[in-house]
Protein backbone atom coordinates (compact mmCIF):
# COMPACT_ATOMS: atom_id res chain seq x y z
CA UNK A 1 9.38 -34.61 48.63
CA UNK A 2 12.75 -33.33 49.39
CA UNK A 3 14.51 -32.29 53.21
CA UNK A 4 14.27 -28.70 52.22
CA UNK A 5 10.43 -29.26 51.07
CA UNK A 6 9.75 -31.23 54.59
CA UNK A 7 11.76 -28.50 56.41
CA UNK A 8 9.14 -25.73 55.03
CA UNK A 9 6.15 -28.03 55.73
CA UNK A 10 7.82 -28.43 59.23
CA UNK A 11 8.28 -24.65 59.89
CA UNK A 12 4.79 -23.97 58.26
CA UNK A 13 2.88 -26.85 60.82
CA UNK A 14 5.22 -25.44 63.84
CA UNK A 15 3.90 -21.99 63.24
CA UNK A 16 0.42 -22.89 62.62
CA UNK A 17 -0.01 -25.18 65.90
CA UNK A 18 1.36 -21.90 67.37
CA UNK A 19 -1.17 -19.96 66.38
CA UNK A 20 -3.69 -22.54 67.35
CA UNK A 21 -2.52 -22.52 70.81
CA UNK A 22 -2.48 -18.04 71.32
CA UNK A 23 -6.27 -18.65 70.08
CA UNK A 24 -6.69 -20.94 72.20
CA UNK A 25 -5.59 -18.70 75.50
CA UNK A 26 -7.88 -16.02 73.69
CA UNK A 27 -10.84 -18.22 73.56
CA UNK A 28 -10.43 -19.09 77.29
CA UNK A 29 -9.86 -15.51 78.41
CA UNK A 30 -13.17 -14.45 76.92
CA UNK A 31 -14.67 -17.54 78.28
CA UNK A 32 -13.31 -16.74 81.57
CA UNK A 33 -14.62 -13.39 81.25
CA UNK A 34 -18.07 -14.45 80.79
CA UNK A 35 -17.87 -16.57 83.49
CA UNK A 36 -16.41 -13.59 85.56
CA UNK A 37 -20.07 -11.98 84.40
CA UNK A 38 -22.07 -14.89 85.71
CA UNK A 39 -20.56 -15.10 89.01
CA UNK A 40 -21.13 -11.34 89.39
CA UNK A 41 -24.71 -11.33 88.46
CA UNK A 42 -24.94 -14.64 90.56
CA UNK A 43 -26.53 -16.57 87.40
CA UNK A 44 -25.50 -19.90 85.84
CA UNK A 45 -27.79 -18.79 82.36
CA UNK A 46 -27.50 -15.55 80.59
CA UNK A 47 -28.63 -14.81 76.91
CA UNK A 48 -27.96 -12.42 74.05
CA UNK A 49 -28.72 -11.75 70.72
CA UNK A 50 -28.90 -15.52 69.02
CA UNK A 51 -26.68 -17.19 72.09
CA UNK A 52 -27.08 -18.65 75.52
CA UNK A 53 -24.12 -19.54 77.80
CA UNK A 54 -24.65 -21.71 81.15
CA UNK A 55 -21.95 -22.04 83.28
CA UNK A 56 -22.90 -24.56 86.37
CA UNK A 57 -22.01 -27.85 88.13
CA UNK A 58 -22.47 -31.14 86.84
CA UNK A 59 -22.36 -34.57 89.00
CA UNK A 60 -21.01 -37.92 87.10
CA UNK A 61 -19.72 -40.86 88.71
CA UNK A 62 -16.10 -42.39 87.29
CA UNK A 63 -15.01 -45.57 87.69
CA UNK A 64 -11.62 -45.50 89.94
CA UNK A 65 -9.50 -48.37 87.63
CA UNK A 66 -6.55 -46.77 89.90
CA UNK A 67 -8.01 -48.63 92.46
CA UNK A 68 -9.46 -51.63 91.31
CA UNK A 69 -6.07 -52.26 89.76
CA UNK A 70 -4.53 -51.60 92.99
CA UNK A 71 -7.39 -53.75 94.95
CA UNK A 72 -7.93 -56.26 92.56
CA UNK A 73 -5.21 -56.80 90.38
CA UNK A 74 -6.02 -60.43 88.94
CA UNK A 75 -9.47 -58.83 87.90
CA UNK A 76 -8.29 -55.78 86.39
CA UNK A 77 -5.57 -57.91 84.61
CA UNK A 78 -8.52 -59.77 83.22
CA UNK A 79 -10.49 -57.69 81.99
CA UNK A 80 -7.76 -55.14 80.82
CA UNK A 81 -7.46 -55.74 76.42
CA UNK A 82 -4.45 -53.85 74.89
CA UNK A 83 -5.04 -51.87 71.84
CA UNK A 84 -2.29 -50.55 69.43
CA UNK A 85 -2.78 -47.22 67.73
CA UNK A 86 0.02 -45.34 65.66
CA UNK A 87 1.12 -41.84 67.60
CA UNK A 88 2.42 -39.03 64.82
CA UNK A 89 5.38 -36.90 67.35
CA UNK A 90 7.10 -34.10 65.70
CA UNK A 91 9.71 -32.58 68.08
């Protein structure tokens, strides 16, 4: 494939993860409009016709490696396995 071939491929991926991202901000303005709705109403379910959104809190317990590694270093060290993975950056 030649430089002027990759350029267009470039220009065409640029302009496509653009308009992935102003979907994206639509998406979460309708989703924060819904949630707007909820609030209002004072409901964490509502349903329509062939959907149901729940908006609500959900509890979960992280473990802090921050600091265990900070506590106990030798342990983290330990039990810590490095991985390698290959990272595609197009800037």
């Amino acid at each position: 494939m030649s430089i002027i071939e990759l350029d267009s491929k470039v220009a065409e991926l640029r302009e496509l993860q653009s308009m992935i991202a102003e979907l994206q901000a639509e998406a979460e303005a309708i989703k924060d409009t819904i949630k707007g709705v909820m609030v209002d109403r004072g409901e964490e379910t509502i349903c329509g016709n062939g959907w149901k959104a729940s908006w609500k809190n959900v509890n979960s317990s992280r473990f802090d490696s921050k600091r265990f590694k900070a506590e106990c270093p030798d342990l983290y060290a330990e039990y810590t396995k490095q991985t390698t993975t290959c990272r595609f950056v197009l800037a």
